[in-house]
C-alpha atoms as a PDB file:
ATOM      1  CA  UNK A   1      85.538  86.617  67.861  1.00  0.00           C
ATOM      2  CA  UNK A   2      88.481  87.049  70.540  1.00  0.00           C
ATOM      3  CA  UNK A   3      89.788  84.406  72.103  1.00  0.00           C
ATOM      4  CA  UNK A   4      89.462  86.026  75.154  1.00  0.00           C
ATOM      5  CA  UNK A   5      85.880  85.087  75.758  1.00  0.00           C
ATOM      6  CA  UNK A   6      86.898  81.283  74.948  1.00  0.00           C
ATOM      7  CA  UNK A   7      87.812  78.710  77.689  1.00  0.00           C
ATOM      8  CA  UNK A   8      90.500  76.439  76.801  1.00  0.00           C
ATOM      9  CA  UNK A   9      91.295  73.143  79.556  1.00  0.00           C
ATOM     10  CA  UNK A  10      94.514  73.730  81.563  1.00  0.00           C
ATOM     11  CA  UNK A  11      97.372  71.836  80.513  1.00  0.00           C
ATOM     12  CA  UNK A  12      97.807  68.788  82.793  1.00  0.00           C
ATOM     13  CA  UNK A  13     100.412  68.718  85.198  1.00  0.00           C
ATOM     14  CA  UNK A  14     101.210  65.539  85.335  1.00  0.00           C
ATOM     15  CA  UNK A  15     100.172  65.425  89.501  1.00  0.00           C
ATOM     16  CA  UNK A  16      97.478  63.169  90.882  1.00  0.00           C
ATOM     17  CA  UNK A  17      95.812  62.880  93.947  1.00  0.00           C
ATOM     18  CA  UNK A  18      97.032  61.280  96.819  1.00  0.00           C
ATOM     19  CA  UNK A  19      95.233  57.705  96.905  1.00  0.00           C
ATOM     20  CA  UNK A  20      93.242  56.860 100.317  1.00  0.00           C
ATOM     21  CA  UNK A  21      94.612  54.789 103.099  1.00  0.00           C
ATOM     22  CA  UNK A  22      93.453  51.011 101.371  1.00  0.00           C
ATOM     23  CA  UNK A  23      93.173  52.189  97.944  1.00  0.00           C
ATOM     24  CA  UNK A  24      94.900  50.294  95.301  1.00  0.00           C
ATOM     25  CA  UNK A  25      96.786  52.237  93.016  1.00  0.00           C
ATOM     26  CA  UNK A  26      97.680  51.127  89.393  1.00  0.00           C
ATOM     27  CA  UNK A  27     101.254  51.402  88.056  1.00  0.00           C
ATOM     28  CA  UNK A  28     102.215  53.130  84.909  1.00  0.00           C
ATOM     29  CA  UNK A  29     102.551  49.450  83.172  1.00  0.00           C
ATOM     30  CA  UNK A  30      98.545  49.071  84.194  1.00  0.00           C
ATOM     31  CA  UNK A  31      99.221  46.579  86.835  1.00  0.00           C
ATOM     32  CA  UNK A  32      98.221  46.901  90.191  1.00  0.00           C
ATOM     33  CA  UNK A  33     100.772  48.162  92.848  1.00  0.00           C
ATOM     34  CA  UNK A  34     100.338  43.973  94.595  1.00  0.00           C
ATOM     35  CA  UNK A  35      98.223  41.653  94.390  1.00  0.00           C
ATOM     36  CA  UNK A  36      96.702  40.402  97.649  1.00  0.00           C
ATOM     37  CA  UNK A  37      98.559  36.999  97.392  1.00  0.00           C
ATOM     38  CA  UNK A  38     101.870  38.185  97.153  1.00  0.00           C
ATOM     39  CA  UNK A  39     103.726  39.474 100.695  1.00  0.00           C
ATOM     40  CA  UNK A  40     106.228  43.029 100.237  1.00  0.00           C
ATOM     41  CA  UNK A  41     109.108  43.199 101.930  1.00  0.00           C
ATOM     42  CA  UNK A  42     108.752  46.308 104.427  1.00  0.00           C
ATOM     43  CA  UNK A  43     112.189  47.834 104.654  1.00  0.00           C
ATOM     44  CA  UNK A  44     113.685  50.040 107.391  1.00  0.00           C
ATOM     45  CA  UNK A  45     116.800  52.247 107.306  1.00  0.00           C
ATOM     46  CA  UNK A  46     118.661  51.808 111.145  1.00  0.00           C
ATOM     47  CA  UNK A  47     117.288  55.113 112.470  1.00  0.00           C
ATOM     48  CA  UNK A  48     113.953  53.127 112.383  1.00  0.00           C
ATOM     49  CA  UNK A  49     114.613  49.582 113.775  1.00  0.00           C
ATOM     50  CA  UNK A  50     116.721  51.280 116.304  1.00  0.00           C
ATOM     51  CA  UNK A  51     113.630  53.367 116.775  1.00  0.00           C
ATOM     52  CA  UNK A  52     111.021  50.596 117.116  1.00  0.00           C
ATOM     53  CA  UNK A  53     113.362  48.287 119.196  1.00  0.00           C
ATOM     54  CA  UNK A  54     114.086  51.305 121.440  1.00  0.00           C
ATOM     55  CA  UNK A  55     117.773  50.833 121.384  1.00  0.00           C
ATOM     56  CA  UNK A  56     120.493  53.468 119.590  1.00  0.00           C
ATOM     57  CA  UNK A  57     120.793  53.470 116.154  1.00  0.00           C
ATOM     58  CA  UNK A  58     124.350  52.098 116.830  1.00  0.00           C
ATOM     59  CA  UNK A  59     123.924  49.235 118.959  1.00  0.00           C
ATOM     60  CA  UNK A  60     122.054  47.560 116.246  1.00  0.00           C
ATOM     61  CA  UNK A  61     125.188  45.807 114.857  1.00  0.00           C
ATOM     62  CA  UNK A  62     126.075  45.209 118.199  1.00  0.00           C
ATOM     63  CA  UNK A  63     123.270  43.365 119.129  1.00  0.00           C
ATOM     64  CA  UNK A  64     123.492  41.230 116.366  1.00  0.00           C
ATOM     65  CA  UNK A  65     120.224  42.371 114.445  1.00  0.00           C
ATOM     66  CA  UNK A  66     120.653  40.931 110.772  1.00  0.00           C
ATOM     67  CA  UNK A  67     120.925  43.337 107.724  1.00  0.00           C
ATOM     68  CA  UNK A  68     121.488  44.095 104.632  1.00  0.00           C
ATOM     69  CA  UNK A  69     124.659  45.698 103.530  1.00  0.00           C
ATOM     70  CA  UNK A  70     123.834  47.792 100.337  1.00  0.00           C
ATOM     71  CA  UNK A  71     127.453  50.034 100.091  1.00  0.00           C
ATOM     72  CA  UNK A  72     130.180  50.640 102.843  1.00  0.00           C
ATOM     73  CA  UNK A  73     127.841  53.344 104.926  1.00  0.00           C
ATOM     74  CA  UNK A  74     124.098  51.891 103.370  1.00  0.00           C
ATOM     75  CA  UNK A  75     122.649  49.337 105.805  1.00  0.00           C
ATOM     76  CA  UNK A  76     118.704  48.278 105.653  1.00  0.00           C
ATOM     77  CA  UNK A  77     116.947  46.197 107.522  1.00  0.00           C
ATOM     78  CA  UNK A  78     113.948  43.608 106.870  1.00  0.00           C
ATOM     79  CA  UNK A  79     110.899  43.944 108.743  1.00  0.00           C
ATOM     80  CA  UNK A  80     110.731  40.459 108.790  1.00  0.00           C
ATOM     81  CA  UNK A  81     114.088  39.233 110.119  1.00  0.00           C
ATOM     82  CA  UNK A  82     114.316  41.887 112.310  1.00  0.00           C
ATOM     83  CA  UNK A  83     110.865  39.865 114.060  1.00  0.00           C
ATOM     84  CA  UNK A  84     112.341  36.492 113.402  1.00  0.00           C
ATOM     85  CA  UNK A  85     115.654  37.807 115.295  1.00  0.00           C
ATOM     86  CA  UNK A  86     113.992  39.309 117.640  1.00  0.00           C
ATOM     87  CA  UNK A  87     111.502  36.172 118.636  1.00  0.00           C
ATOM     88  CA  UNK A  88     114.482  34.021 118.327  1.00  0.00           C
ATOM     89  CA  UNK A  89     116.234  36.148 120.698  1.00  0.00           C
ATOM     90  CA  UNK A  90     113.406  36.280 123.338  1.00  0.00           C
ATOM     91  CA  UNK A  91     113.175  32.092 123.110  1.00  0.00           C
ATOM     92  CA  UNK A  92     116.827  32.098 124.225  1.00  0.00           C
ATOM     93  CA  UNK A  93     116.193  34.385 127.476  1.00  0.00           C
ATOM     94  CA  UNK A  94     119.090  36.959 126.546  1.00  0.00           C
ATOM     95  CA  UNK A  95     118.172  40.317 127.456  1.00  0.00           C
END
């Protein structure tokens, strides 16, 4: 018998679906990507804070906004202080 007539399963690729918006994913070590009790830091690079405070990337230091310094050009910023700056900035009535 040939083996043309056989069908063999393709080889995996190693590629999996994309999971659905709310769908928990499991890591390689089996664990789930978090656990509902535990917050995740959300970090931006500047080109989005500046974006979602609708100021230039580079008045961001200017203004004070508090970061992260990873290497000499790297900076990140923290979801979280970024809206702990920003309410502390809008109880002291600066502009």
């Amino acid at each position: 018998m040939s083996r043309r007539g056989q069908r063999f399963p393709k080889p995996a690729t190693g590629r999996q679906s994309t999971p659905r918006k709310g769908e928990r994913v499991a890591l390689p070590g089996g664990l789930p990507d978090h656990e509902p009790e535990k917050q995740v830091a959300v970090v931006w690079t500047p080109k989005q804070t500046a974006a979602w405070l609708q100021v230039a990337p580079r008045q961001l230091i200017a203004l004070g906004v508090p970061s992260i310094k990873l290497s000499r050009k790297v900076r990140r910023y923290v979801q979280a202080d970024v809206l702990a700056w920003l309410e502390q900035q809008r109880r002291r009535g600066r502009p």
